[in-house]
Each structure stands twice: as C-alpha cells, then as structure tokens.
Protein backbone atom coordinates (compact mmCIF):
# COMPACT_ATOMS: atom_id res chain seq x y z
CA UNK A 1 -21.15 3.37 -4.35
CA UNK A 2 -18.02 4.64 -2.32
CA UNK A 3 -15.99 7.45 -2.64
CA UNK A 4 -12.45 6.30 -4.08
CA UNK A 5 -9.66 8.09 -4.41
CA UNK A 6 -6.12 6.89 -6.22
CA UNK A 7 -2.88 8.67 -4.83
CA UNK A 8 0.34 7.63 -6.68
CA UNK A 9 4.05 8.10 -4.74
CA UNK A 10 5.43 8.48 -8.73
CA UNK A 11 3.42 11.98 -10.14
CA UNK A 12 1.22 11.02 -12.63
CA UNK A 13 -0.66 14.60 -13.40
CA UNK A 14 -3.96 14.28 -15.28
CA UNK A 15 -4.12 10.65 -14.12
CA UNK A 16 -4.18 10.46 -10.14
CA UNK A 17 -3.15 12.53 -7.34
CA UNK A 18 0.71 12.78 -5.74
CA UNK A 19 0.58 11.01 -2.30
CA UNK A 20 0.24 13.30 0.44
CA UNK A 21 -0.29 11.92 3.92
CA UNK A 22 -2.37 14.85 5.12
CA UNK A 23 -4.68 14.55 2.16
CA UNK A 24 -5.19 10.78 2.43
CA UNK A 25 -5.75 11.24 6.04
CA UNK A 26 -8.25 13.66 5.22
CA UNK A 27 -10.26 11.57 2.78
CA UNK A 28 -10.44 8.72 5.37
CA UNK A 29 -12.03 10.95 7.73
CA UNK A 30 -14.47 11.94 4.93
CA UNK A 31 -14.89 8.36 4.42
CA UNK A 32 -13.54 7.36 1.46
CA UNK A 33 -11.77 4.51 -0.15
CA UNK A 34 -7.81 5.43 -0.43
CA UNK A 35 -5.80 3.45 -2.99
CA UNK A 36 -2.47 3.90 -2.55
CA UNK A 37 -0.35 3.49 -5.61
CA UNK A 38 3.31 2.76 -6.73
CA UNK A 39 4.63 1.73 -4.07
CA UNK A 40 6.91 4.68 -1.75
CA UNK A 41 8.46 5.60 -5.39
CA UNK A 42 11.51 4.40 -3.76
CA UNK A 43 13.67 1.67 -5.80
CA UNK A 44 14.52 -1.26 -3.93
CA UNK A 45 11.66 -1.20 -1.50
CA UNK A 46 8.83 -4.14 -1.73
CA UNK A 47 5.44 -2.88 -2.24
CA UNK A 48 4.35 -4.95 0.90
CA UNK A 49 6.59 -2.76 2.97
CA UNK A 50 5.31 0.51 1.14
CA UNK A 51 1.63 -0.82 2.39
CA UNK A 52 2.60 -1.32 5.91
CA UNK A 53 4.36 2.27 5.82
CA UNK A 54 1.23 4.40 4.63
CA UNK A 55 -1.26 2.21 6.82
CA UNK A 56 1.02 3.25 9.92
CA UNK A 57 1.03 6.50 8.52
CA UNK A 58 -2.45 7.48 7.91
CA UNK A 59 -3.15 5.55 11.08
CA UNK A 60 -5.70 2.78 8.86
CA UNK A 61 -7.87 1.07 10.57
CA UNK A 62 -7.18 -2.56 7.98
CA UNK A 63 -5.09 -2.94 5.40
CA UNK A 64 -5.53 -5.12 2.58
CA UNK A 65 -3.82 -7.47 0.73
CA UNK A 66 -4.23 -8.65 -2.59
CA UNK A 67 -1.50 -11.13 -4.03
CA UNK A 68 -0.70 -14.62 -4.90
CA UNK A 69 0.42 -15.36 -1.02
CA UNK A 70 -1.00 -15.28 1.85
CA UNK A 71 1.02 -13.48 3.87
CA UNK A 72 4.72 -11.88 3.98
CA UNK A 73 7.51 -14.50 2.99
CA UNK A 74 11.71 -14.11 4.02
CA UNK A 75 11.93 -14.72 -0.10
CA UNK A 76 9.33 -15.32 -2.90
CA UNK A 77 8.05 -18.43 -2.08
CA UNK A 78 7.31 -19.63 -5.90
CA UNK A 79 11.14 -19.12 -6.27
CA UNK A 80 12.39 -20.11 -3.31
CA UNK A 81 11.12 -23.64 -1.50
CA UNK A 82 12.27 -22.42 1.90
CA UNK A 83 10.86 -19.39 2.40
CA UNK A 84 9.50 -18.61 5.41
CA UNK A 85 6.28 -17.39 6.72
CA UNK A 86 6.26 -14.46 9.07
CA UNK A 87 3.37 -14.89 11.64
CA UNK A 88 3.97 -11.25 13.32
C-alpha cells in the first residue's frame, strides 16, 4: 500500500528509472518508498558503501540493511575468520 519507486545507477530504460538525487529526494518528500539499485554503477565500490552514499545524499531518515551480516565487516566474514566488526 506504499508508493515505491526503483532508481538504478546502471540505465535500465523501460525497466526502472536512472538515479537522480533530486528526483529521489523528491519522492521522499512525497512519501514514497525509494529503492536504490546497482550499487553507484561504479566498479570496485561495495554496495554497502553505495547505501551509505545515497542515504547521506538524499539526507534519509534510516537506512536499511538486508544481508547475511549484521553489520559492516574489515573483510567478508564467511571468508575470512578475522574479520572485524565496525561498531561506528
């Protein structure tokens, strides 16, 4: 029962909307739902990061996080035993 929209930072015309941070910004005022997709389209740049970067930049209130973890690690912790958690 919420408005959703889907921006992607890789164009995918016909299938979701190219990220635009003055268009997501407005769509949070308008209260929708903003899923923010592939990452910054950037290579080498974790999509944990690219989360952090458009919650700072569209000034979100939370930001959620759905993975395997619970939290950010120095390394993958399933691949690496001493991985460590960051608390801040």
């Amino acid at each position: 029962g919420f408005g959703t929209r889907i921006m992607s930072a890789i164009p995918m015309s016909g299938l979701v909307d190219h990220y635009d941070r003055r268009k997501a910004i407005h769509h949070l005022q308008h209260g929708r739902i903003v899923i923010f997709a592939a990452g910054t389209g950037n290579p080498l740049v974790t999509t944990d990061s690219a989360a952090s970067l458009r919650a700072i930049e569209t000034q979100a209130d939370v930001l959620l996080k759905a993975t395997n973890v619970d939290g950010i690690y120095s390394a993958d912790p399933a691949i690496d035993p001493n991985a460590t958690l960051y608390q801040r």
